[in-house]
N, C-alpha and C. Protein backbone atom coordinates (compact mmCIF):
# COMPACT_ATOMS: atom_id res chain seq x y z
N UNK A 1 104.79 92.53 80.87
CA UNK A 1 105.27 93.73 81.49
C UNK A 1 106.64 93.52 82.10
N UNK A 2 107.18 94.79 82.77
CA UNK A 2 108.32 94.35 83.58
C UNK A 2 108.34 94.71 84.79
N UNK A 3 109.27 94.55 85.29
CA UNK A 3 109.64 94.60 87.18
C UNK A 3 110.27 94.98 87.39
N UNK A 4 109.96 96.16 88.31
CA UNK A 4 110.54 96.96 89.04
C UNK A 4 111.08 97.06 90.19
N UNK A 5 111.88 96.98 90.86
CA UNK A 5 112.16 96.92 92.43
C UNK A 5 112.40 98.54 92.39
N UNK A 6 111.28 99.12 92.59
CA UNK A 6 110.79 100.55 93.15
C UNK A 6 111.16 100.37 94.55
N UNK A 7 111.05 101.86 95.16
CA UNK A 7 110.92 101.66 96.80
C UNK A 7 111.93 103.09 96.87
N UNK A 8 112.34 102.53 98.05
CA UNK A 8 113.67 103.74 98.95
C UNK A 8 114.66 102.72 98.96
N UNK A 9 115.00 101.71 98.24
CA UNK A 9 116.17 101.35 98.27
C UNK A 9 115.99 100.17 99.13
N UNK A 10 115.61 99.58 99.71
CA UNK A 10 115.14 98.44 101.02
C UNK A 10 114.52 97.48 100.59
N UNK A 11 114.06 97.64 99.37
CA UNK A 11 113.16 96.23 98.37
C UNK A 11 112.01 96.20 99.36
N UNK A 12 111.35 96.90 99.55
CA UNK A 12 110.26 96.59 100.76
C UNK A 12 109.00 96.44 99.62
N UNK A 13 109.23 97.30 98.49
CA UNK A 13 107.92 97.51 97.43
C UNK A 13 108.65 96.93 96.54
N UNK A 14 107.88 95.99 95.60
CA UNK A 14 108.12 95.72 94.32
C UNK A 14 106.59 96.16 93.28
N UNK A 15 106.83 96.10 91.96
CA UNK A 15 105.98 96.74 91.04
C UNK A 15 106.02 96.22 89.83
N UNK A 16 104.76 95.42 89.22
CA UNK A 16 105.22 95.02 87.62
C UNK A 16 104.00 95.78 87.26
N UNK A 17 103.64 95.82 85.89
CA UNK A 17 102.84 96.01 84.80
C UNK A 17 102.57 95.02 83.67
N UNK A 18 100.78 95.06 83.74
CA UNK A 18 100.62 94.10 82.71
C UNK A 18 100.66 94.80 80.69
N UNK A 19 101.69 94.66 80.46
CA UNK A 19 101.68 95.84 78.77
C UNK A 19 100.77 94.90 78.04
N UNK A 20 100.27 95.69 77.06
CA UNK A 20 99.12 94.65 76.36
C UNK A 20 99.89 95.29 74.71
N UNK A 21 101.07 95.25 74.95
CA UNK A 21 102.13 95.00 73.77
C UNK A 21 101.86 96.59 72.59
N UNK A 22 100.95 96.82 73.19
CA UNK A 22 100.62 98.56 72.09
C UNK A 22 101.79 99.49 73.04
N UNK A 23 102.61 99.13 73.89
CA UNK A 23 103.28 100.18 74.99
C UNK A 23 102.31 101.15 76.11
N UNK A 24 101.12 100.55 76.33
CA UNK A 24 100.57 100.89 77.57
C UNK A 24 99.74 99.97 78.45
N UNK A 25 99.91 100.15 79.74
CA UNK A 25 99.87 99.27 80.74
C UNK A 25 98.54 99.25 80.91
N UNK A 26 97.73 98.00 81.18
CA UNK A 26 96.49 98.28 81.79
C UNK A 26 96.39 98.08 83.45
N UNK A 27 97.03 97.17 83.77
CA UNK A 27 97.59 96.95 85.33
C UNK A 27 98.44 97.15 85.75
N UNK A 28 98.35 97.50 86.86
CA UNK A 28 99.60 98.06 87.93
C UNK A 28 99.04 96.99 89.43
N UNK A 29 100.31 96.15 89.09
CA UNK A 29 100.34 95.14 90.05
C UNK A 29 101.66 95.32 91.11
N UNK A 30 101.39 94.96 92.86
CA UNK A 30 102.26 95.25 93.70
C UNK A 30 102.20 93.69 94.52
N UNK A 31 103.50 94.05 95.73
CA UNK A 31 103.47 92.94 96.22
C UNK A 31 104.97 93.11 97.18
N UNK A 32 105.12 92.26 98.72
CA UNK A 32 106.16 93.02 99.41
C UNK A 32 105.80 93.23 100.87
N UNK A 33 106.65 93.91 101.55
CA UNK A 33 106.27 93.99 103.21
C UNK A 33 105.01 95.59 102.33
N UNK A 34 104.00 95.33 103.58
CA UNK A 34 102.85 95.82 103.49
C UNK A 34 103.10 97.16 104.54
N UNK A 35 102.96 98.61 104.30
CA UNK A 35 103.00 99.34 105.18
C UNK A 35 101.67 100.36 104.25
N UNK A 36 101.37 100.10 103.99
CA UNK A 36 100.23 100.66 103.26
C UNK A 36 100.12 101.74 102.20
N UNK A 37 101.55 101.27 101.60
CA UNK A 37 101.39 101.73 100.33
C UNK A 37 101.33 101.36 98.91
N UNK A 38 100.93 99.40 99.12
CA UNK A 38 100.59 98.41 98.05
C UNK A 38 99.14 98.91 97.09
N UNK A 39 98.57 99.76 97.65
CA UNK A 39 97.56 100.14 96.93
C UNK A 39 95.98 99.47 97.00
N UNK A 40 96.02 98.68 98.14
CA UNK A 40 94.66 97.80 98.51
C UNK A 40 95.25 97.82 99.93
N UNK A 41 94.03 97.33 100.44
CA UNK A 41 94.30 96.60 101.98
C UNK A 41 94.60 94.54 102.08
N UNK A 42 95.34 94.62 102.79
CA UNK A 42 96.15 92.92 103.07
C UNK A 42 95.12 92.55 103.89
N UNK A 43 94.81 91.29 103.93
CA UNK A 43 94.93 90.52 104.75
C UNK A 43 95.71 89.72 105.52
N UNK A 44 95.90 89.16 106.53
CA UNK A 44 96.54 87.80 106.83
C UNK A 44 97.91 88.14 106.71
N UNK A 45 98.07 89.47 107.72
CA UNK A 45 99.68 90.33 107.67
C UNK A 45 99.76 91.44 107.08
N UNK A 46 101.48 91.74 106.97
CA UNK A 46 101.77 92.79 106.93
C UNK A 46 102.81 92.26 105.41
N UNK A 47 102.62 90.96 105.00
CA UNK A 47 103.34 91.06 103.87
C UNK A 47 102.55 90.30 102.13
N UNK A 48 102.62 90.98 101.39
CA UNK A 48 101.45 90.61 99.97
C UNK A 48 103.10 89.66 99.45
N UNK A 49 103.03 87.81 99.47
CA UNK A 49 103.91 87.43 99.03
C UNK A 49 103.72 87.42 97.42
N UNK A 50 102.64 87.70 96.76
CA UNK A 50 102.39 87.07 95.23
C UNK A 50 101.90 88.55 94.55
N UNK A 51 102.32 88.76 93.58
CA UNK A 51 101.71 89.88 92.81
C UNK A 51 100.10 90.05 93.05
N UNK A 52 99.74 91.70 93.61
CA UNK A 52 98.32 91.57 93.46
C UNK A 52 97.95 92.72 92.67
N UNK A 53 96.92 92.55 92.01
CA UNK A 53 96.62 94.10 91.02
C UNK A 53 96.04 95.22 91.97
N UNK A 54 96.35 96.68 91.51
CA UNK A 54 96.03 97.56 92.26
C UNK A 54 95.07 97.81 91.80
N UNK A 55 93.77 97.72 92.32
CA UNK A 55 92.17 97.88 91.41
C UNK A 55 91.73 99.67 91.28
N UNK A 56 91.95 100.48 90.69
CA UNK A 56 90.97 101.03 90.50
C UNK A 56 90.36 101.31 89.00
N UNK A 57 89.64 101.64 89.16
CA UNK A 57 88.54 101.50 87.60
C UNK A 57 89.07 102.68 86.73
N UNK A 58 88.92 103.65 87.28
CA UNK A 58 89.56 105.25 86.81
C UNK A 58 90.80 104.93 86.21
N UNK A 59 91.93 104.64 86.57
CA UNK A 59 93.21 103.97 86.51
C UNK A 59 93.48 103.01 85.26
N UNK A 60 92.51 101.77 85.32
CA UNK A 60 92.31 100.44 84.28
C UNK A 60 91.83 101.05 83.11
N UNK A 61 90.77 101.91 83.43
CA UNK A 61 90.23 102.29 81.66
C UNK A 61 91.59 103.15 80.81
N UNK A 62 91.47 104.11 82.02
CA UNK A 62 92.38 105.33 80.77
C UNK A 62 93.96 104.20 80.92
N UNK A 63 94.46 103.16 81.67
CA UNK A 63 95.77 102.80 81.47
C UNK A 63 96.86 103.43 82.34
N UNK A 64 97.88 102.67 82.87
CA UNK A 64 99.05 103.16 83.48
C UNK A 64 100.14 103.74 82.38
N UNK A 65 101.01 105.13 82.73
CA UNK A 65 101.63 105.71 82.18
C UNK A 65 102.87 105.12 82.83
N UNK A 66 102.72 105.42 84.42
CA UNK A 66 104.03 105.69 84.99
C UNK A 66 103.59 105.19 86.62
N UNK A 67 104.83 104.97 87.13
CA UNK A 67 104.28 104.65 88.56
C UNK A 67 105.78 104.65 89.38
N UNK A 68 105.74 104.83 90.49
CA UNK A 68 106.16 105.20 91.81
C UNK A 68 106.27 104.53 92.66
N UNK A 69 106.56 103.81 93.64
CA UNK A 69 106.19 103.29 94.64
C UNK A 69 107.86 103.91 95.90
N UNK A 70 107.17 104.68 97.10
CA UNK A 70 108.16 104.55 98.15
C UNK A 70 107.98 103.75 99.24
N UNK A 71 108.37 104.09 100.63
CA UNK A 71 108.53 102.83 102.10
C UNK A 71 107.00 103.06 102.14
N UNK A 72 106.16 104.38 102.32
CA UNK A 72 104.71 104.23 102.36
C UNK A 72 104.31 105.17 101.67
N UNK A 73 104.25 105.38 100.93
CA UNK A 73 103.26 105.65 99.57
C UNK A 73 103.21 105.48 98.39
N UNK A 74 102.34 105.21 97.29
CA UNK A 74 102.73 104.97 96.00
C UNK A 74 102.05 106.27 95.18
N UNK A 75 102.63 106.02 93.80
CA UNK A 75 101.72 107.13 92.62
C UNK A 75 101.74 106.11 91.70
N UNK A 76 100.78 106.99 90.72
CA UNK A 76 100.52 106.25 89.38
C UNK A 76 99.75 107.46 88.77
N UNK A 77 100.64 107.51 87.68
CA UNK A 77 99.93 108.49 86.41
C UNK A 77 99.26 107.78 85.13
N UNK A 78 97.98 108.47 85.13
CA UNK A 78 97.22 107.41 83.72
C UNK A 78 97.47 107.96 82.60
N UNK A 79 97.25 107.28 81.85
CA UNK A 79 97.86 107.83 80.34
C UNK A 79 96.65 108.91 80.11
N UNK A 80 95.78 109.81 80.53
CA UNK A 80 94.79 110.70 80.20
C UNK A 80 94.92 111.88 80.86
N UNK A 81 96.65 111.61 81.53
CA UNK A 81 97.05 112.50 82.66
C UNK A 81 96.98 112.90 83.79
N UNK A 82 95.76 111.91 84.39
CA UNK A 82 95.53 112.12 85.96
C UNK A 82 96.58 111.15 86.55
N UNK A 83 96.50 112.24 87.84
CA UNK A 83 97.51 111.21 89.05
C UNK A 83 97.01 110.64 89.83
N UNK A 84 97.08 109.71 90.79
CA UNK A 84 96.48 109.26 91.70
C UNK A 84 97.27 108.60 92.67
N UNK A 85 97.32 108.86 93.69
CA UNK A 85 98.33 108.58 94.90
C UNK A 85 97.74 107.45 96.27
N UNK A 86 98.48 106.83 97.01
CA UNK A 86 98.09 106.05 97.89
C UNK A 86 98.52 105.81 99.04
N UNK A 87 98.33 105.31 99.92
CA UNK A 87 99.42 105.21 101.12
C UNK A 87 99.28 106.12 102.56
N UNK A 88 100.68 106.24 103.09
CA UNK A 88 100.22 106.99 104.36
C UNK A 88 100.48 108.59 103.45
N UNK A 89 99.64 109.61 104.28
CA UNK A 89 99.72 110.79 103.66
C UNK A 89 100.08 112.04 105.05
N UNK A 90 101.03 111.66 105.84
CA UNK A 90 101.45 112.36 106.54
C UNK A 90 102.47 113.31 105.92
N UNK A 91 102.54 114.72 106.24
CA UNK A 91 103.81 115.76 105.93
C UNK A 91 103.30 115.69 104.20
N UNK A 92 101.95 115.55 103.40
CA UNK A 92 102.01 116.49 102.34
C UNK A 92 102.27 115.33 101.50
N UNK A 93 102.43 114.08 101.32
CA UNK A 93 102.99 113.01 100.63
C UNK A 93 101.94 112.88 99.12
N UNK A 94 100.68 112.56 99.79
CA UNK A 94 99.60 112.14 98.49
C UNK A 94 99.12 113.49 97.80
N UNK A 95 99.85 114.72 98.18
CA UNK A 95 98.75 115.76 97.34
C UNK A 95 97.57 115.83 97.23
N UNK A 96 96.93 115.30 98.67
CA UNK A 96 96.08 115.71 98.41
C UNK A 96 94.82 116.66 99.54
N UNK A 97 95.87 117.87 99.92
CA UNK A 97 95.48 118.76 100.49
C UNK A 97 95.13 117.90 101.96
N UNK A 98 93.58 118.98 102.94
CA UNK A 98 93.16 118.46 103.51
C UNK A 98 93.48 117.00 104.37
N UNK A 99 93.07 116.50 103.13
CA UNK A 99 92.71 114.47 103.14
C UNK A 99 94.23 114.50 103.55
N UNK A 100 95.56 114.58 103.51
CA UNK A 100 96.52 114.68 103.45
C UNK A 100 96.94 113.94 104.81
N UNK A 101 96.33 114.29 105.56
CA UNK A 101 97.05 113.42 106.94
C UNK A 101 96.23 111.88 107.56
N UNK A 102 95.31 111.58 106.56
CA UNK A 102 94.68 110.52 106.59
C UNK A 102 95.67 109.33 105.29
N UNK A 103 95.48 108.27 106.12
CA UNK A 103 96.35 107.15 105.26
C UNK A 103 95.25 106.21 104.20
N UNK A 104 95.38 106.36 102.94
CA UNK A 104 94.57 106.07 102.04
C UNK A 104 95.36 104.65 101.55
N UNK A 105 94.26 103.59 101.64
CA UNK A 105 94.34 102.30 100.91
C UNK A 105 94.80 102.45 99.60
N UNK A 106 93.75 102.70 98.90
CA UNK A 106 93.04 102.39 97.78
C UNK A 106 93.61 103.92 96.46
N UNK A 107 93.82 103.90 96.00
CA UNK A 107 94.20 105.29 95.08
C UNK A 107 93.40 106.19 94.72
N UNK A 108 93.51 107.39 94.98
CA UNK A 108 92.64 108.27 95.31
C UNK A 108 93.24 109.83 93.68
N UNK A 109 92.35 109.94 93.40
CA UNK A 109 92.75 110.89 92.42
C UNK A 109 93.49 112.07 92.72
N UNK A 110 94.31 113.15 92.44
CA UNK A 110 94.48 114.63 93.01
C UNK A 110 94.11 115.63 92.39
N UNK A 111 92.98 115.64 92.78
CA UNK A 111 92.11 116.88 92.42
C UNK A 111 93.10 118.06 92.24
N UNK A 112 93.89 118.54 93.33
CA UNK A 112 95.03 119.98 92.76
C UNK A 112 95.15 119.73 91.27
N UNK A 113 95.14 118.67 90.72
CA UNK A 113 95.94 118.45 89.00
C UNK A 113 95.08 118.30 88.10
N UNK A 114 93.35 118.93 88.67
CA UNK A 114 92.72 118.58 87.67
C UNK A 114 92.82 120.06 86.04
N UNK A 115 93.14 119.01 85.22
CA UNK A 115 93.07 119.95 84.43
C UNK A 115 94.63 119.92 83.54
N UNK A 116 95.24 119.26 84.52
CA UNK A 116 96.94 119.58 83.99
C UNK A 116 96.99 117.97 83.03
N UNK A 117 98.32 118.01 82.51
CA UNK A 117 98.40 116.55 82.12
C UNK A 117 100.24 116.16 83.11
N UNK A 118 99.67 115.52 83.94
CA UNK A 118 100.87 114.75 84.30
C UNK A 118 101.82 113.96 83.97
């Protein structure tokens, strides 16, 4: 795969992908100062020094299309067209309504897009 220095410009997020050489990603791996938009929860700080994969299952089967990462939040679109967002979700960030002002670990689908292809 390759590497990205995603972010807001500050290198705070970095981003690779594992390509399995057909041109679609099955992993979406992060790593960087930790503000909670690496896509898991850290341990042992506030910084992930080594690439870690962003686990979700939904995500791994259908494959990474595309991905995002800002200072705190990330996206990732699967190749089956769902989105799925992460991070802090203050002011409307993760799309995902409601849930929206709660700060999500882990990547969470957006239901608003069910149905669309992203």
């Amino acid at each position: 795969g390759d590497g990205d220095g995603d972010g807001d410009g500050d290198g705070t997020t970095t981003t690779a992908d594992a390509d399995d050489g057909a041109g679609w990603r099955e992993t979406l791996y992060t790593w960087g100062a930790h503000a909670n938009q690496l896509g898991y929860a850290t341990t042992g700080g506030h910084l992930q020094l080594r690439p870690r994969a962003v686990v979700c299952e939904a995500l791994q089967r259908s494959g990474v299309a595309a991905f995002a990462a800002g200072k705190h939040h990330g996206a990732a679109a699967a190749l089956d067209g769902t989105l799925y967002t992460w991070g802090v979700g203050r002011g409307g960030r993760l799309g995902l309504g409601g849930a929206d002002a709660y700060t999500r670990l882990l990547p969470c689908r957006v239901a608003a897009l069910a149905g669309e292809r992203v």
